[in-house]
N, C-alpha and C. Protein backbone atom coordinates (compact mmCIF):
# COMPACT_ATOMS: atom_id res chain seq x y z
N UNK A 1 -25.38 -24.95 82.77
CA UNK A 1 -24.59 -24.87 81.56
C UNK A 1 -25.50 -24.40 80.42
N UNK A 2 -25.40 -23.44 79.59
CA UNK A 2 -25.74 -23.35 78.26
C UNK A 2 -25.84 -23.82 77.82
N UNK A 3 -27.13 -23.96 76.85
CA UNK A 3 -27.97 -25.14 75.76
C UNK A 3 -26.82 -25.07 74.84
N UNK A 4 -25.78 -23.76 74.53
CA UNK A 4 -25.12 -24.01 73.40
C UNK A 4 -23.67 -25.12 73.53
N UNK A 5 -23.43 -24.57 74.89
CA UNK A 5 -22.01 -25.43 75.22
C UNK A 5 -22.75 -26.96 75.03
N UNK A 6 -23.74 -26.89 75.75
CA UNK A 6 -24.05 -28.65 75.65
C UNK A 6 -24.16 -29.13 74.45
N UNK A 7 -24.90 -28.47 73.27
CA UNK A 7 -24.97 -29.13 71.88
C UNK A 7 -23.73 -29.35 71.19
N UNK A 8 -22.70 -28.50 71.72
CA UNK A 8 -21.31 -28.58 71.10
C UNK A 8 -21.07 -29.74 71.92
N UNK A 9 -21.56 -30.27 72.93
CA UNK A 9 -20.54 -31.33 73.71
C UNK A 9 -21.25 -32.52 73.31
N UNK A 10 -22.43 -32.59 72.94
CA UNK A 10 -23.35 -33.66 72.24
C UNK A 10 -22.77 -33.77 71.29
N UNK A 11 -22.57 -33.39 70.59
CA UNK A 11 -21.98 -33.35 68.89
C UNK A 11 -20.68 -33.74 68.83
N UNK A 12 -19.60 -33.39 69.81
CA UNK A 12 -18.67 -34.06 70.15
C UNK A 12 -18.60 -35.65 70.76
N UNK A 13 -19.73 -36.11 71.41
CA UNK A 13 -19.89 -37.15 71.91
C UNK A 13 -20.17 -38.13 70.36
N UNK A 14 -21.48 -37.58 69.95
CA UNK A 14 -21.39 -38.43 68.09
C UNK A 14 -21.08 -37.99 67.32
N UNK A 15 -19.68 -37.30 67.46
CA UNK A 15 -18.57 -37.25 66.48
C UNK A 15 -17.39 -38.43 66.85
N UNK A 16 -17.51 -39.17 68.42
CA UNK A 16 -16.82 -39.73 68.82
C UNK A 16 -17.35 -41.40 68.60
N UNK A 17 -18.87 -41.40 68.62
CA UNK A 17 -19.69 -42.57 68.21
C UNK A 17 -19.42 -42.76 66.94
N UNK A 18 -19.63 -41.79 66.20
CA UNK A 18 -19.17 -41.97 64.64
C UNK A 18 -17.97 -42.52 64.42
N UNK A 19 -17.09 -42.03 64.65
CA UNK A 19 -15.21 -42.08 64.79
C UNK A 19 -14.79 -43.53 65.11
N UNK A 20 -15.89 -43.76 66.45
CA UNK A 20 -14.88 -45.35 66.85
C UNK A 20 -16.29 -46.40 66.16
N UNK A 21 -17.02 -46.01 65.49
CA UNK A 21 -17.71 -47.08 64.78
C UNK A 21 -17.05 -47.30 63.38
N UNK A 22 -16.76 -46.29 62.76
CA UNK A 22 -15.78 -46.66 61.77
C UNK A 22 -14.47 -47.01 62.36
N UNK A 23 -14.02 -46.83 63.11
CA UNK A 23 -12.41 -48.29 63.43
C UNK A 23 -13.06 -49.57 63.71
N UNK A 24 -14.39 -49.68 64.26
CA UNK A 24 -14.64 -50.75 64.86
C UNK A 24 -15.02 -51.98 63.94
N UNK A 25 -15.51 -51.35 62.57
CA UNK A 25 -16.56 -51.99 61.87
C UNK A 25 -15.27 -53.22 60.89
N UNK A 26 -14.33 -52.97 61.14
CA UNK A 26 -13.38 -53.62 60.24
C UNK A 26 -12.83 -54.73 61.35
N UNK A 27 -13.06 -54.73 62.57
CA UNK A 27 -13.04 -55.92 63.33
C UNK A 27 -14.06 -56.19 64.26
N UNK A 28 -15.23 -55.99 64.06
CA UNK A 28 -16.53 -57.02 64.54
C UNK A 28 -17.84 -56.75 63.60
N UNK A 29 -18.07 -57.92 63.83
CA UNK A 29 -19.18 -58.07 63.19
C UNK A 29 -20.39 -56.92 63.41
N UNK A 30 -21.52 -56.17 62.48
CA UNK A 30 -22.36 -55.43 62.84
C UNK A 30 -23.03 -55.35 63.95
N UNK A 31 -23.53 -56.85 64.03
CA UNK A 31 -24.61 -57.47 65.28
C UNK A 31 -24.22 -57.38 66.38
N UNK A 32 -23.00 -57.83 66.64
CA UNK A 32 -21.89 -58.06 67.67
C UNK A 32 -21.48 -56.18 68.41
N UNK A 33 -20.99 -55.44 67.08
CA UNK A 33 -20.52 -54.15 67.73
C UNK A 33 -22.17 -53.45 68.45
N UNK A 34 -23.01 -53.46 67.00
CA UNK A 34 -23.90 -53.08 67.97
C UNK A 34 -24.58 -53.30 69.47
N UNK A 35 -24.43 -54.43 69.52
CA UNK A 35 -24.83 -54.84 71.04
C UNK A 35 -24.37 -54.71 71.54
N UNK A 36 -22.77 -54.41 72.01
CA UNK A 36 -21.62 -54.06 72.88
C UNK A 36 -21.88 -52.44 73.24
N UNK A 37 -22.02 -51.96 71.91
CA UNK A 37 -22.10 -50.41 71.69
C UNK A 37 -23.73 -50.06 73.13
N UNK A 38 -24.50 -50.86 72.61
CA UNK A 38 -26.07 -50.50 73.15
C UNK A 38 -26.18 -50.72 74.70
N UNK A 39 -25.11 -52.07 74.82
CA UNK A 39 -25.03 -52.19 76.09
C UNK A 39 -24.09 -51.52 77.26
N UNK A 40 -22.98 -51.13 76.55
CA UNK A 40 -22.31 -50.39 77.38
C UNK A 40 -23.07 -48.19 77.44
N UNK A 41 -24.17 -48.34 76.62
CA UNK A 41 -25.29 -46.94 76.68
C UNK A 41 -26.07 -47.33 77.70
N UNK A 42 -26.62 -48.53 77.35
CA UNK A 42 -27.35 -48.15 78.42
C UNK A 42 -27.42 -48.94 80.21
N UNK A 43 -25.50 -49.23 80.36
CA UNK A 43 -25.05 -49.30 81.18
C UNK A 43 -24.80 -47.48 82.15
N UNK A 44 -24.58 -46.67 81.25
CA UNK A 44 -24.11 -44.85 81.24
C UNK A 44 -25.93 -44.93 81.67
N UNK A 45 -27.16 -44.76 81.21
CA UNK A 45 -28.29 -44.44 81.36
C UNK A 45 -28.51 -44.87 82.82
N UNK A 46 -28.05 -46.35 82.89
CA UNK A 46 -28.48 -46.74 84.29
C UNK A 46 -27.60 -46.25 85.42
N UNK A 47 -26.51 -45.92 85.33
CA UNK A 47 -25.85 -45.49 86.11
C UNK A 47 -26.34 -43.84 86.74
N UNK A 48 -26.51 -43.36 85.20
CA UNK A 48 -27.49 -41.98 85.73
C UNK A 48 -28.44 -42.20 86.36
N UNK A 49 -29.88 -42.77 86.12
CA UNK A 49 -31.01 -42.77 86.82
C UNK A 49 -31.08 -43.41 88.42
N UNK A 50 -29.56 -44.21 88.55
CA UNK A 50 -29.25 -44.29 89.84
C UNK A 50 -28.30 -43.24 90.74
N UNK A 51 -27.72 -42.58 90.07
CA UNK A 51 -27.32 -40.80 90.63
C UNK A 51 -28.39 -40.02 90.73
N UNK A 52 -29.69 -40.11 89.98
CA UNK A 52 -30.67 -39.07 90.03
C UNK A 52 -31.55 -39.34 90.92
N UNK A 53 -31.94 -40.84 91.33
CA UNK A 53 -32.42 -41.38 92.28
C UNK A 53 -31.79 -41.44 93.92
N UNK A 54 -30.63 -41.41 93.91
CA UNK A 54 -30.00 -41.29 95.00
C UNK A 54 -29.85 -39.79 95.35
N UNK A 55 -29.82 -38.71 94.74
CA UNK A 55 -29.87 -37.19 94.64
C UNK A 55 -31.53 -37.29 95.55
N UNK A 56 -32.42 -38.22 95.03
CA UNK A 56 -33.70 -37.90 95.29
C UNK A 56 -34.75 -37.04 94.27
N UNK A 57 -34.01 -36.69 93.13
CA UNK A 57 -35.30 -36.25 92.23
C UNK A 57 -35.92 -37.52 91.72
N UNK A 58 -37.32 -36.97 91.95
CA UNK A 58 -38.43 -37.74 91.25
C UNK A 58 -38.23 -37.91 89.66
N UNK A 59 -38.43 -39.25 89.36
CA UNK A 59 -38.37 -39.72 88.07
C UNK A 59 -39.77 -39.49 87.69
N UNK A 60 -40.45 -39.08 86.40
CA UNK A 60 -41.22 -39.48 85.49
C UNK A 60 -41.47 -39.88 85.17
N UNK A 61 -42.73 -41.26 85.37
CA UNK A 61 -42.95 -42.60 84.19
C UNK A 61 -44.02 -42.06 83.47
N UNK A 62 -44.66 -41.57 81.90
CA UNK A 62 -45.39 -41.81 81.59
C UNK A 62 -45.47 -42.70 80.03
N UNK A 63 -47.03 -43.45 80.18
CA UNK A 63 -46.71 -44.33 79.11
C UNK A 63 -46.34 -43.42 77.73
N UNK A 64 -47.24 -42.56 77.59
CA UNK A 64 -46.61 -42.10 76.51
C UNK A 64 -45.08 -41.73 76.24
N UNK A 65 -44.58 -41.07 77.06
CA UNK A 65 -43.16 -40.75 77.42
C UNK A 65 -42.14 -42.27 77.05
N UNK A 66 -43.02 -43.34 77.80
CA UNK A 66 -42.12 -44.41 78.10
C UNK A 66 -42.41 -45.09 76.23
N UNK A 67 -43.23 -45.25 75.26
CA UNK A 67 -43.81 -45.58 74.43
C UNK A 67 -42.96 -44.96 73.29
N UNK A 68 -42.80 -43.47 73.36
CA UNK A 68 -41.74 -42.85 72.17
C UNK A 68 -40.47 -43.03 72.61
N UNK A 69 -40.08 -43.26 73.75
CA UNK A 69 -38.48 -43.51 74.17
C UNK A 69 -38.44 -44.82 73.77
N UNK A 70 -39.23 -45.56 73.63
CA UNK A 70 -38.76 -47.26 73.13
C UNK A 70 -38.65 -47.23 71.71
N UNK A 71 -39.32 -46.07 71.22
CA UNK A 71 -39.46 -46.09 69.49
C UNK A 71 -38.23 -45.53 69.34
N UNK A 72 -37.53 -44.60 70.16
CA UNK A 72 -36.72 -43.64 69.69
C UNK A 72 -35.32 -45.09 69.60
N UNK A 73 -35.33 -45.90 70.98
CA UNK A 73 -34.50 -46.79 71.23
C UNK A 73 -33.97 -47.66 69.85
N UNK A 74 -35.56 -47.93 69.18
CA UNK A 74 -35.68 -48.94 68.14
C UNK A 74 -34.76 -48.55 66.99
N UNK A 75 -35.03 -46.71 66.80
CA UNK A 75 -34.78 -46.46 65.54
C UNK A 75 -33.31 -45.98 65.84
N UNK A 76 -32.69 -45.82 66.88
CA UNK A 76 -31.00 -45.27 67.11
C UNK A 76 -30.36 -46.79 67.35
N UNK A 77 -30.91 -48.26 67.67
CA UNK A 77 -30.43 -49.24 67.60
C UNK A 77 -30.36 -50.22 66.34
N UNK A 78 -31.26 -49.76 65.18
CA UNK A 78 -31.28 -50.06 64.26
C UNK A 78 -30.08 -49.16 62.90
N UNK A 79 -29.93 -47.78 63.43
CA UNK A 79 -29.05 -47.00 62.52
C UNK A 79 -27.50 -47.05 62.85
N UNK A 80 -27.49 -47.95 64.33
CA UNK A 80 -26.24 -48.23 64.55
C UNK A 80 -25.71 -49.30 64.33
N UNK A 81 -26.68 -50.33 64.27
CA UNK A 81 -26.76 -51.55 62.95
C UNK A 81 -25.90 -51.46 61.78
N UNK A 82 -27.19 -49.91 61.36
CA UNK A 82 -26.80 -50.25 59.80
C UNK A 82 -25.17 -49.17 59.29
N UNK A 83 -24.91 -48.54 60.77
CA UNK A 83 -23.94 -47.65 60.65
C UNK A 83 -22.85 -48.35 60.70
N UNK A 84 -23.07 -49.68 61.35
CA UNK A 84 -21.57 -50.68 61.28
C UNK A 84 -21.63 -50.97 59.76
N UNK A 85 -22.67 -51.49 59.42
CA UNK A 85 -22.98 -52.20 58.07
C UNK A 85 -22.25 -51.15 56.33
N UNK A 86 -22.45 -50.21 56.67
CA UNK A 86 -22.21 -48.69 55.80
C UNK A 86 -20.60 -48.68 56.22
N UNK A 87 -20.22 -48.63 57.71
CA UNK A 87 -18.42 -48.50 57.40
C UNK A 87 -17.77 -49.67 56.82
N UNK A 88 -18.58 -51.06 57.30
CA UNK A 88 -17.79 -52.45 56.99
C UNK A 88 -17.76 -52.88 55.17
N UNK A 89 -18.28 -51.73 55.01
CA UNK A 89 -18.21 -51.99 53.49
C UNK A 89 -17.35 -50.83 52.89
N UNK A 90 -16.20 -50.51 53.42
CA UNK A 90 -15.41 -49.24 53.32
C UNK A 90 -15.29 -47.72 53.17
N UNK A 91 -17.02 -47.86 53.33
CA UNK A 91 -16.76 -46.32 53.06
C UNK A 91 -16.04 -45.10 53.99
N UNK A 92 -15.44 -44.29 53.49
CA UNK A 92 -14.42 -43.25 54.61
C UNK A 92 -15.48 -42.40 55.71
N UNK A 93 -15.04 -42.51 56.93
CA UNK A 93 -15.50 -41.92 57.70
C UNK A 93 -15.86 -40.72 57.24
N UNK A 94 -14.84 -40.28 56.53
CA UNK A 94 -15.66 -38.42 55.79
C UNK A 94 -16.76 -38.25 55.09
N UNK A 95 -16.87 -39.56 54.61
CA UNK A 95 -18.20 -39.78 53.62
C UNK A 95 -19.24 -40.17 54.05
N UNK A 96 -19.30 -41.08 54.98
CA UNK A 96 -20.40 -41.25 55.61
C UNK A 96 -20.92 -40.49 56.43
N UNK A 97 -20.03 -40.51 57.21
CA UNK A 97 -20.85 -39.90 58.66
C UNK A 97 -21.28 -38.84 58.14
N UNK A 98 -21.19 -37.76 57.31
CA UNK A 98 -21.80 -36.75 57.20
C UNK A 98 -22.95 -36.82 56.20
N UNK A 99 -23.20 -38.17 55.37
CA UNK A 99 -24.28 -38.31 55.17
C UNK A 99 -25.23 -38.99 56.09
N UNK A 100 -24.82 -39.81 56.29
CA UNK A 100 -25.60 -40.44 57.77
C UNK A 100 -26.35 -39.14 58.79
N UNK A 101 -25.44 -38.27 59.06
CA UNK A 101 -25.59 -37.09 60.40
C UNK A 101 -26.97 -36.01 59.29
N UNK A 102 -25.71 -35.73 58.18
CA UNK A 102 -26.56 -34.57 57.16
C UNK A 102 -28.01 -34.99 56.75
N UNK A 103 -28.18 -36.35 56.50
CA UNK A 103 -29.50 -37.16 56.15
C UNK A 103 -30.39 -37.52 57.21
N UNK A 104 -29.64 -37.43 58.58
CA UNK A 104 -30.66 -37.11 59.41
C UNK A 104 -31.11 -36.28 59.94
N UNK A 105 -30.23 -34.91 59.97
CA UNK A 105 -31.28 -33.62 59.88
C UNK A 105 -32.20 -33.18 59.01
N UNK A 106 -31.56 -33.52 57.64
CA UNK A 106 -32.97 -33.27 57.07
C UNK A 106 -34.17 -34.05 57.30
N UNK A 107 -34.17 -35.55 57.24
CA UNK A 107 -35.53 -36.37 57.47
C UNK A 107 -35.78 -35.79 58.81
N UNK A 108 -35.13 -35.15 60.13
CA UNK A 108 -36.12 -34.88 60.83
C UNK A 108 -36.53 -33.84 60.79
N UNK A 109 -35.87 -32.81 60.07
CA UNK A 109 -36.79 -31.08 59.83
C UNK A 109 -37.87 -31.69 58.96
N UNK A 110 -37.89 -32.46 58.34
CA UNK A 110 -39.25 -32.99 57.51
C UNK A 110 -39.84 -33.12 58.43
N UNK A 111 -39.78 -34.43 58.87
CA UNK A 111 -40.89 -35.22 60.01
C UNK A 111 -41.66 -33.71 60.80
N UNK A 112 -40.68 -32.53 61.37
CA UNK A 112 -41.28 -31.50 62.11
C UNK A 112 -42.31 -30.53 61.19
N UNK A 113 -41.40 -30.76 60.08
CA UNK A 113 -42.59 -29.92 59.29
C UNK A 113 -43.76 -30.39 59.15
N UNK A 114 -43.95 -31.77 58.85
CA UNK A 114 -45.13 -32.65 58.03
C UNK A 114 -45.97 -32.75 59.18
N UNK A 115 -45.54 -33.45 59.85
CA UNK A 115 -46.01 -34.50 61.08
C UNK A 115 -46.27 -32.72 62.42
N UNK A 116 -45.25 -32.32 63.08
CA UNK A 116 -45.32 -31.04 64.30
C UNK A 116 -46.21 -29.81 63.72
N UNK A 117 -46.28 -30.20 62.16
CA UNK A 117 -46.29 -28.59 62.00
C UNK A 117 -45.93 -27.27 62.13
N UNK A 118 -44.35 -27.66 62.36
CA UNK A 118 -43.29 -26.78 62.43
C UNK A 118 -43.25 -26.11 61.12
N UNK A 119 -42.73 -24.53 61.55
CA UNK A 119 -42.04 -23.69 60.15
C UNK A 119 -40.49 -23.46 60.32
N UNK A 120 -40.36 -23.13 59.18
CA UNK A 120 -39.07 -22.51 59.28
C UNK A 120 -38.72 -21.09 58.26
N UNK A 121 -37.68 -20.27 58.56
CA UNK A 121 -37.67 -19.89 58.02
C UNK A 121 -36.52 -20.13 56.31
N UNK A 122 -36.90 -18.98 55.45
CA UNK A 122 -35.97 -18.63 54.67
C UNK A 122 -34.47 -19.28 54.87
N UNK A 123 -34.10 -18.83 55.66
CA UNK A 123 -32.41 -19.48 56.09
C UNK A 123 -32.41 -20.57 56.40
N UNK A 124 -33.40 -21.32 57.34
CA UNK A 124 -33.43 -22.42 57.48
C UNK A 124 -33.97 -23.64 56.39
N UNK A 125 -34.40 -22.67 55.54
CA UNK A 125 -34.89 -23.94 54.38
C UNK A 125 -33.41 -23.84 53.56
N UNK A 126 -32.89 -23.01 53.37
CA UNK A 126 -31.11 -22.73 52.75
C UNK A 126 -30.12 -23.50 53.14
N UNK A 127 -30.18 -23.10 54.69
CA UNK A 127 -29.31 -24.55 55.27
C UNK A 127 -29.78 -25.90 55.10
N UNK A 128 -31.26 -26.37 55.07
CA UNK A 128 -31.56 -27.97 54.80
C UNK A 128 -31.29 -27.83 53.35
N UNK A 129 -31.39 -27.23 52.07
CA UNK A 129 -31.05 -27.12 50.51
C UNK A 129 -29.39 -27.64 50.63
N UNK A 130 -28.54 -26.96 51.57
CA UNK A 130 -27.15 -27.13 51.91
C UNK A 130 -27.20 -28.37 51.69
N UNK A 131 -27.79 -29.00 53.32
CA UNK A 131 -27.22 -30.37 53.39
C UNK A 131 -28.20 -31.09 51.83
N UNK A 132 -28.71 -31.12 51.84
CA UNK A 132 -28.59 -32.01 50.17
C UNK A 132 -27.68 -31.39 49.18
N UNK A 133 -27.64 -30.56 49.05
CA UNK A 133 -26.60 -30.20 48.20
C UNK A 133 -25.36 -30.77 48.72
N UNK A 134 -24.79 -31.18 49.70
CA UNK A 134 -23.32 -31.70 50.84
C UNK A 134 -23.31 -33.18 50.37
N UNK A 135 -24.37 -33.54 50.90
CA UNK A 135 -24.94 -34.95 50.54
C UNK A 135 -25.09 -35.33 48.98
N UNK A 136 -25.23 -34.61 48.00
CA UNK A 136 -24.84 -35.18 46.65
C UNK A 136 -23.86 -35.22 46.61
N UNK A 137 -22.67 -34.39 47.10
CA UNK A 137 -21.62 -33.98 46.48
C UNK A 137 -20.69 -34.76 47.49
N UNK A 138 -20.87 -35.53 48.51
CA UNK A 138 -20.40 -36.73 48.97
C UNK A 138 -20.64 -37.99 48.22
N UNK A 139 -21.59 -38.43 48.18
CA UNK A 139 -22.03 -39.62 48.07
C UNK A 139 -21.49 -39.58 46.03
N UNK A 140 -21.45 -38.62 45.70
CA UNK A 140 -21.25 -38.99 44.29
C UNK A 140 -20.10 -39.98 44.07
N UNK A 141 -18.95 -39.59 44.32
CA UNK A 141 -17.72 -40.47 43.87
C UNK A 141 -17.69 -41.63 44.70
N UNK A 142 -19.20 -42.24 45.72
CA UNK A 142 -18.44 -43.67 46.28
C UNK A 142 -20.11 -44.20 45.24
């Protein structure tokens, strides 16, 4: 499959995480959805690595590998925390999530710039100018 079809189908998947965390956040508690949410992920994870194992491809352990996947764990279990926490206080799914989503592309084209030493170009510094510019012009009226 194409890297592009898949990013459209990723993006559809947390457009759908987004979607049912704002219905959810108005009947359970943050703590509560999140752990339901985390556990039924990485019920889907385990189910894969036991299709990939039964296929017979070799899995990968390395610590480093295994060391940023626990960080990565920390920081997508903590924003889904605070993503219950951000709808249960009413804000509209239109408003958030696209600061939430928009605010995290930019902090990570940062992180790549600062930290990878990634460039970008011209257009791409236009489109991250965008999303702050999107992101004021959301967040102003709540």
């Amino acid at each position: 499959m194409h890297w592009l079809l898949l990013a459209i189908l990723t993006a559809l998947c947390l457009a759908l995480y987004n979607f049912f965390i704002k219905l959810a956040a108005g009947h359970i508690s943050a703590a509560a959805g999140a752990v339901i949410l985390q556990l039924v992920a990485a019920s889907l994870g385990g189910l894969w690595l036991v299709w990939l194992r039964l296929k017979g491809q070799p899995l990968e352990l390395h610590s480093t590998g295994v060391g940023l996947a626990m960080l990565a764990g920390a920081g997508v279990g903590l924003a889904e925390i605070l993503t219950f926490v951000v709808f249960s206080r009413g804000i509209p799914s239109s408003v958030g999530t696209p600061v939430i989503v928009g605010g995290s592309v930019l902090l990570t084209a940062v992180l790549g710039l600062v930290v990878l030493r990634e460039a970008l170009s011209w257009s791409q510094v236009l489109g991250l100018v965008s999303i702050v510019v999107g992101i004021a012009l959301l967040a102003r009226g709540h």
